[in-house]
N, C-alpha and C. Protein backbone atom coordinates (compact mmCIF):
# COMPACT_ATOMS: atom_id res chain seq x y z
N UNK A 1 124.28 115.59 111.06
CA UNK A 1 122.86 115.42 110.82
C UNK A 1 122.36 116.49 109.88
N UNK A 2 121.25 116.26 108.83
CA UNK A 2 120.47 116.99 108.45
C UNK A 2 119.69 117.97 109.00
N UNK A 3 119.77 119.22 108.91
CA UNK A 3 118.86 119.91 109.19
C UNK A 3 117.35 119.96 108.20
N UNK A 4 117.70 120.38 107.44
CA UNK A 4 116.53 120.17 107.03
C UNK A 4 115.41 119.42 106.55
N UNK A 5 114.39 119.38 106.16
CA UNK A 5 113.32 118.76 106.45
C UNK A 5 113.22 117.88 105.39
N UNK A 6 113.67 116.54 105.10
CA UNK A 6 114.00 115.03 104.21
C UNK A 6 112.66 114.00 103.60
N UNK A 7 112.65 113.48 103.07
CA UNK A 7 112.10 112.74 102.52
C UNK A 7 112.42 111.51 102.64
N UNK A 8 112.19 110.62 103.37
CA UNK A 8 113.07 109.35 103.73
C UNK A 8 112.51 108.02 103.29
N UNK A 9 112.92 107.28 102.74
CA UNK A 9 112.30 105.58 102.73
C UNK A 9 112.63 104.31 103.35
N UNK A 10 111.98 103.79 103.59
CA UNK A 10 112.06 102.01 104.38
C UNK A 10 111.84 101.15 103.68
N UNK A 11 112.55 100.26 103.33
CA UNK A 11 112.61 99.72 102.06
C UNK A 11 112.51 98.05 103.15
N UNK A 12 111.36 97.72 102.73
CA UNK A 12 110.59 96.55 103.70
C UNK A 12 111.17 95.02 103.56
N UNK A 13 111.38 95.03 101.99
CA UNK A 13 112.15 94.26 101.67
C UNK A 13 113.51 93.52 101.78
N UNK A 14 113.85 95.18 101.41
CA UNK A 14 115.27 95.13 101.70
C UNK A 14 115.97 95.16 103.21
N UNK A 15 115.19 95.17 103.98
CA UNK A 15 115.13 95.34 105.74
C UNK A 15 115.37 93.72 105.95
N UNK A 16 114.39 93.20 105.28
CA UNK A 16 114.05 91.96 105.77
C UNK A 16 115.30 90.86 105.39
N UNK A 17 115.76 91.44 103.96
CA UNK A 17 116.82 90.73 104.00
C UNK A 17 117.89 91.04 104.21
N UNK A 18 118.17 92.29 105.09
CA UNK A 18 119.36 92.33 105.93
C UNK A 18 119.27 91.74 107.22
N UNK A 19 118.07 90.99 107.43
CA UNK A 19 117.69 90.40 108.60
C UNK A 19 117.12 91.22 109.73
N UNK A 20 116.41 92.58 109.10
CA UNK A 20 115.74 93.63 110.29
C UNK A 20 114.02 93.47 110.14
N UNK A 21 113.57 92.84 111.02
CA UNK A 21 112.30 92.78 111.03
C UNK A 21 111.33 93.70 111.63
N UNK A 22 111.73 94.82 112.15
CA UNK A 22 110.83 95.62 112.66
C UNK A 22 110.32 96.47 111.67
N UNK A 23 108.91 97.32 112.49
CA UNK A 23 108.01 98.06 112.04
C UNK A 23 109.24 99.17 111.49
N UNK A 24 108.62 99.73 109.86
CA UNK A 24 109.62 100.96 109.32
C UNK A 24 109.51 102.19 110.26
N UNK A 25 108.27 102.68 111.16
CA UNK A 25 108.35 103.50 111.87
C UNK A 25 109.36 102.95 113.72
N UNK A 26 109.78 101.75 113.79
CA UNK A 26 110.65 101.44 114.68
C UNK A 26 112.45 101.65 113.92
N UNK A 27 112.25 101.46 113.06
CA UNK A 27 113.27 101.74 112.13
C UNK A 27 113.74 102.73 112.97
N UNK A 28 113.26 103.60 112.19
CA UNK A 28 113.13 105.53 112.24
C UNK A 28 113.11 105.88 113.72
N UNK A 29 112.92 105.20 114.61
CA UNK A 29 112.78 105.33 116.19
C UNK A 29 113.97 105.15 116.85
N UNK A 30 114.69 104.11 115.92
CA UNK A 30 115.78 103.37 117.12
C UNK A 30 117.28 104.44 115.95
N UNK A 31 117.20 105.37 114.66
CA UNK A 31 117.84 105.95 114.21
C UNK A 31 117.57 107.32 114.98
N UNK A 32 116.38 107.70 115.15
CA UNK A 32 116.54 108.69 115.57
C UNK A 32 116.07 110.06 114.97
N UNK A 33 115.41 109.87 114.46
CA UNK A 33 114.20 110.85 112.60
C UNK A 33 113.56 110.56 112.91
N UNK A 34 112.90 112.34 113.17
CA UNK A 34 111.77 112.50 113.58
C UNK A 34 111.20 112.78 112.31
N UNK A 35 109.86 112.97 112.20
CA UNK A 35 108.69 112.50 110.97
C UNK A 35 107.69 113.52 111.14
N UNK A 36 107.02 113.71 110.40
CA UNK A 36 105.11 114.96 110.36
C UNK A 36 105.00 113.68 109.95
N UNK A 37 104.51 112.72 108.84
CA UNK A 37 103.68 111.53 108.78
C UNK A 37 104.42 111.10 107.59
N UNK A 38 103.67 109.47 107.36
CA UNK A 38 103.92 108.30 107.09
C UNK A 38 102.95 107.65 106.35
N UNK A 39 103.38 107.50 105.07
CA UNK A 39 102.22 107.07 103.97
C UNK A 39 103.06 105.36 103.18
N UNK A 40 102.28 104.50 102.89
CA UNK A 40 102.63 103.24 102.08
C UNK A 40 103.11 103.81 100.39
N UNK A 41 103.26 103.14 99.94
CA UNK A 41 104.03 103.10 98.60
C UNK A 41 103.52 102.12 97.75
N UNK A 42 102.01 101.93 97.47
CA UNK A 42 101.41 100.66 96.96
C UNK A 42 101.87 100.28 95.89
N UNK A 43 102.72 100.33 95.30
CA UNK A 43 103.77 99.99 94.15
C UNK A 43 104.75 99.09 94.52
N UNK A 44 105.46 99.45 95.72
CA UNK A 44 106.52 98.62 96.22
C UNK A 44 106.35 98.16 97.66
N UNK A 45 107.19 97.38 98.46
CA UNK A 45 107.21 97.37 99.63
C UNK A 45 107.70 98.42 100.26
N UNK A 46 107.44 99.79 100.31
CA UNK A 46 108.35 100.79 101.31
C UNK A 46 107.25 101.32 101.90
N UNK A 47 107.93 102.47 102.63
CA UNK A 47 107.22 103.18 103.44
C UNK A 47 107.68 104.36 104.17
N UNK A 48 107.24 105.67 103.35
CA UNK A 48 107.95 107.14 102.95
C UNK A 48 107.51 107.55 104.00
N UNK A 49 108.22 108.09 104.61
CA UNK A 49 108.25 109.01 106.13
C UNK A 49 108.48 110.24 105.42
N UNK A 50 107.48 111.60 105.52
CA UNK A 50 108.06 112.75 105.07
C UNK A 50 108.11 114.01 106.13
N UNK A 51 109.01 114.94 106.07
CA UNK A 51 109.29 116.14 107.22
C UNK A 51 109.96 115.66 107.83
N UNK A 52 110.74 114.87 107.38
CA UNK A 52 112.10 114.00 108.45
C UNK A 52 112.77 115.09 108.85
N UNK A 53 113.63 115.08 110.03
CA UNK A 53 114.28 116.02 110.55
C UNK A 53 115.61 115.15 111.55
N UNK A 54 116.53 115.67 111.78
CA UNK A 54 117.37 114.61 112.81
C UNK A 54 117.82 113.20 112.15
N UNK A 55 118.29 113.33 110.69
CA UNK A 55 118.85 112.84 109.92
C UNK A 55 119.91 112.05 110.24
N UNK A 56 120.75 111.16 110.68
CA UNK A 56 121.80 111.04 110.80
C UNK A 56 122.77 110.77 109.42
N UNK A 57 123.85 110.78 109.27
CA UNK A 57 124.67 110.55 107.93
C UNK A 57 124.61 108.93 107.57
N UNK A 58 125.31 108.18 108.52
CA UNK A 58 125.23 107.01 107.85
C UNK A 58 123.73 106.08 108.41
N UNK A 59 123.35 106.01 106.81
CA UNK A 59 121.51 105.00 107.61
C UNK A 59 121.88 103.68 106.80
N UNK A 60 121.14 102.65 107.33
CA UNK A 60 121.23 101.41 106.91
C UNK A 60 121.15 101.33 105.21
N UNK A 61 121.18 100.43 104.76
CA UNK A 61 121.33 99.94 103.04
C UNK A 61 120.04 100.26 102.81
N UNK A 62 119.14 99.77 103.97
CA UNK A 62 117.50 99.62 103.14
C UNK A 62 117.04 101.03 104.10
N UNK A 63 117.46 102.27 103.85
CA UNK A 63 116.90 103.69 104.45
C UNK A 63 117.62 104.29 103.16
N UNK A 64 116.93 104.76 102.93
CA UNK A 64 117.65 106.09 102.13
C UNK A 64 116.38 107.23 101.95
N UNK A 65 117.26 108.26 101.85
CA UNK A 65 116.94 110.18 101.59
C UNK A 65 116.71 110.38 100.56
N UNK A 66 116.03 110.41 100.54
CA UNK A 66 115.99 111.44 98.83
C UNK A 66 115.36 112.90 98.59
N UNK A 67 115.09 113.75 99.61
CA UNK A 67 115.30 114.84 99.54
C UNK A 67 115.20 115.64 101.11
């Protein structure tokens, strides 16, 4: 796991067509990343969780880190 504090995305889209329909903050619940807060991405379908903490290594196709 990550220690330190991540930048994470939920990619709503791409959830949906791996066939995962839950809320992006259930996402992040049932992985296990913890969060300070959660803002939309009115550009795309995502939804940036930032101060992630409790990272695990492998996250689904539609999660990814970027810092």
């Amino acid at each position: 796991m990550f220690q330190s504090r991540s930048t994470i995305l939920v990619d709503q889209c791409k959830a949906a067509m791996a066939g995962d329909f839950r809320h992006p903050a259930s996402v992040m619940n049932m992985l296990g990343i913890d969060y300070e807060y959660a803002q939309d991405d009115p550009r795309v379908d995502v939804r940036v969780f930032h101060g992630c903490t409790n990272v695990p290594r492998g996250l689904p196709s539609y999660v990814r880190a970027i810092g």
